[in-house]
C-alpha atoms as a PDB file:
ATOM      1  CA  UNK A   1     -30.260 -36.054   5.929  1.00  0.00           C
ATOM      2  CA  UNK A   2     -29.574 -32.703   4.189  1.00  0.00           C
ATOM      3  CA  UNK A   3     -25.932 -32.688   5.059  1.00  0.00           C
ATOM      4  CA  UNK A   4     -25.358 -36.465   3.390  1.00  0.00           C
ATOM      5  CA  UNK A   5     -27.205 -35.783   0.432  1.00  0.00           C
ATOM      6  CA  UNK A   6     -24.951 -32.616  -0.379  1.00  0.00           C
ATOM      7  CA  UNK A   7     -21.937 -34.488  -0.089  1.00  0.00           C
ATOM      8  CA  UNK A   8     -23.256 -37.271  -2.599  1.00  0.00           C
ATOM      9  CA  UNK A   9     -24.071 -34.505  -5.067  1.00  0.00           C
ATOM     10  CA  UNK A  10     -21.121 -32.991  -4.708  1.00  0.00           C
ATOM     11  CA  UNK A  11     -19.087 -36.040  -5.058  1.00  0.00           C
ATOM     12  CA  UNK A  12     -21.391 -36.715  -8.178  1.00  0.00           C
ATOM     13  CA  UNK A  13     -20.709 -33.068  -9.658  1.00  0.00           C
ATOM     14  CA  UNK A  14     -16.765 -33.297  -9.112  1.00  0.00           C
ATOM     15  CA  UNK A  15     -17.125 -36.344 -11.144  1.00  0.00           C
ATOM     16  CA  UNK A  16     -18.230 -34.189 -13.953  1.00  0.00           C
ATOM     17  CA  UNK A  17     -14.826 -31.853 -13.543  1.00  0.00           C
ATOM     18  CA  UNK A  18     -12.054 -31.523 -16.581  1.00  0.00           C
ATOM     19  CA  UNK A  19      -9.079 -31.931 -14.048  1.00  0.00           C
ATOM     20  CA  UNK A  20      -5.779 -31.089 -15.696  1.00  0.00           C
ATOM     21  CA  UNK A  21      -3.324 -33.559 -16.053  1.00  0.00           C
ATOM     22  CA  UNK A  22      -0.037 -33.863 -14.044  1.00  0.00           C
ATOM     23  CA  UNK A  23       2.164 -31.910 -17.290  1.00  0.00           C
ATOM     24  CA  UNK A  24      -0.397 -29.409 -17.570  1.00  0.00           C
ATOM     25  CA  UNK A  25      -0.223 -29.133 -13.483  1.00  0.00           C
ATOM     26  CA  UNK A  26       3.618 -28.699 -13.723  1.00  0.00           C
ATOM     27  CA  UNK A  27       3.196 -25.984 -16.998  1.00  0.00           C
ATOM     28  CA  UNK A  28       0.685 -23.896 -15.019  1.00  0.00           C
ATOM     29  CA  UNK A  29       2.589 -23.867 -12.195  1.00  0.00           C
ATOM     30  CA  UNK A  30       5.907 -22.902 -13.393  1.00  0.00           C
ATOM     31  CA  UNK A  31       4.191 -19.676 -15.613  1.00  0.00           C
ATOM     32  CA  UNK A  32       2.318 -18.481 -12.311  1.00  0.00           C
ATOM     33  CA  UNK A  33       5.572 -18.612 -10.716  1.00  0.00           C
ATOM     34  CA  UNK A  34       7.922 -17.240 -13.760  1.00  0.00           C
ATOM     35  CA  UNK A  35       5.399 -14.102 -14.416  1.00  0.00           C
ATOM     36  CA  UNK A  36       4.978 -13.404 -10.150  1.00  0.00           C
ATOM     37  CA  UNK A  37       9.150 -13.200 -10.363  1.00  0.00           C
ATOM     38  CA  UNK A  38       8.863 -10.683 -13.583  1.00  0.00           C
ATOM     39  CA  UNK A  39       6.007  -8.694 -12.177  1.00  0.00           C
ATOM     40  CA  UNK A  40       8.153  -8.449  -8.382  1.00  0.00           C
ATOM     41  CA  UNK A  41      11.463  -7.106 -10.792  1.00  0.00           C
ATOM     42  CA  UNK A  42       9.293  -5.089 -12.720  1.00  0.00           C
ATOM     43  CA  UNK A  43       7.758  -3.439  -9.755  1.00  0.00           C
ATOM     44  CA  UNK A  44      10.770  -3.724  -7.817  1.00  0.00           C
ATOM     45  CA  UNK A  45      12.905  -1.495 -10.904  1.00  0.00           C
ATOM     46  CA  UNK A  46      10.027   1.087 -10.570  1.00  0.00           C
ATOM     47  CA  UNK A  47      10.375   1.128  -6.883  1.00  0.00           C
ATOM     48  CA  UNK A  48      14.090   1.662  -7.049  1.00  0.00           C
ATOM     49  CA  UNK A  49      13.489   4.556  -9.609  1.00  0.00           C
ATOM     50  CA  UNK A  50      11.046   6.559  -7.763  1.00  0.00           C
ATOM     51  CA  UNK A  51      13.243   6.004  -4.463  1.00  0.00           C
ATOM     52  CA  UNK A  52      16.381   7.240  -5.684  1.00  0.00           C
ATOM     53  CA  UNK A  53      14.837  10.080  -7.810  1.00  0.00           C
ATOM     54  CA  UNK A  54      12.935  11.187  -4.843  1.00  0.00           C
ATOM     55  CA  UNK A  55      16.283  11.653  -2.725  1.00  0.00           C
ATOM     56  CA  UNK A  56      17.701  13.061  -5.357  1.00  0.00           C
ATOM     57  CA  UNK A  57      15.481  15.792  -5.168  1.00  0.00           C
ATOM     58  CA  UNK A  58      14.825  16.046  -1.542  1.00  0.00           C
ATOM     59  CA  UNK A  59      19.004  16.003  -1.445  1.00  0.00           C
ATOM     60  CA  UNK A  60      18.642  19.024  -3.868  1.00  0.00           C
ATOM     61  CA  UNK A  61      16.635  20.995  -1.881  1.00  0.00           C
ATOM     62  CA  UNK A  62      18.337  24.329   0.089  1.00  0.00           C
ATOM     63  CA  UNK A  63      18.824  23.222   3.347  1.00  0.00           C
ATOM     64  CA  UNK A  64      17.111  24.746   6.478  1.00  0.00           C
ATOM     65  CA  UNK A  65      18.380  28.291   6.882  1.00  0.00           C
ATOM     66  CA  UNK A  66      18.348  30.033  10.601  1.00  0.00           C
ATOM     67  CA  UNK A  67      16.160  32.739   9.294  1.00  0.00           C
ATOM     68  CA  UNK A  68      12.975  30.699   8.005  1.00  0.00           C
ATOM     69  CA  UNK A  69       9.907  31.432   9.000  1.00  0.00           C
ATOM     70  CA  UNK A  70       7.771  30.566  12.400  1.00  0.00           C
ATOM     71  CA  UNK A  71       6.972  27.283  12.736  1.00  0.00           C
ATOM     72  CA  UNK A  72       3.773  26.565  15.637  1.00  0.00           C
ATOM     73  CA  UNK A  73       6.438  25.165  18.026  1.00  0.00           C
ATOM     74  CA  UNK A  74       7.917  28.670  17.907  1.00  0.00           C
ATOM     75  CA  UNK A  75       4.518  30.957  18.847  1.00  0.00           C
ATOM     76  CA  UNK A  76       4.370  31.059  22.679  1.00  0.00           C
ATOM     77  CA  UNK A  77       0.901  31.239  23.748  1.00  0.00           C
ATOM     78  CA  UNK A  78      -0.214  33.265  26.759  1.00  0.00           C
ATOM     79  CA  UNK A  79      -2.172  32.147  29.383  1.00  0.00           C
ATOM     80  CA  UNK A  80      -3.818  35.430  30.191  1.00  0.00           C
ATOM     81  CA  UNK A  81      -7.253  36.690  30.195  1.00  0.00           C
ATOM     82  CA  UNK A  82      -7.913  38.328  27.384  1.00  0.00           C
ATOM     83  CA  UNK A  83      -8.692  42.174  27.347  1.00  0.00           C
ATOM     84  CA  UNK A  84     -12.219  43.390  26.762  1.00  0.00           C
ATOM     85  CA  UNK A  85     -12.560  45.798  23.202  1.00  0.00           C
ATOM     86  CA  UNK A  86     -15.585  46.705  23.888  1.00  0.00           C
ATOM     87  CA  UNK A  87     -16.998  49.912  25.232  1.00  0.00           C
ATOM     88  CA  UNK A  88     -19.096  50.969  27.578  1.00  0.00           C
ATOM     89  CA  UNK A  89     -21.387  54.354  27.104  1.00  0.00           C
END
């Protein structure tokens, strides 16, 4: 009866629990909820800051000009065998 006798002693140790009381319930409650709205503004104002600077700067930057250099999509790559270098005496 292993499964019994750990319910009784848990039963007995909850027993044994401070529980808050309803006011202190309600005070908890609304501070867990008033510091999660400052910490989301907080964030949030941090968020907007390192957004708009970052487009500011990417806005800044010299656009794409025609003469830039070669990307990979622009190297065409031949299919051929390649030639031997070596030489034969």
């Amino acid at each position: 009866m292993g499964f019994f006798q750990y319910l009784k002693d848990t039963r007995g140790e909850l027993r044994h629990v401070a529980w808050p009381t309803q006011f202190q319930t309600i005070v908890y409650t609304v501070i867990v909820v008033l510091l999660s709205f400052f910490i989301a503004l907080y964030l949030g104002f941090f968020d907007f800051i390192f957004t708009t600077g970052l487009r500011n700067v990417v806005e800044a930057l010299p656009p794409k000009s025609a003469a830039s250099p070669l990307t990979v999509s622009d190297v065409q790559i031949s299919t051929s065998t390649p030639v031997s270098t070596t030489t034969t005496p």
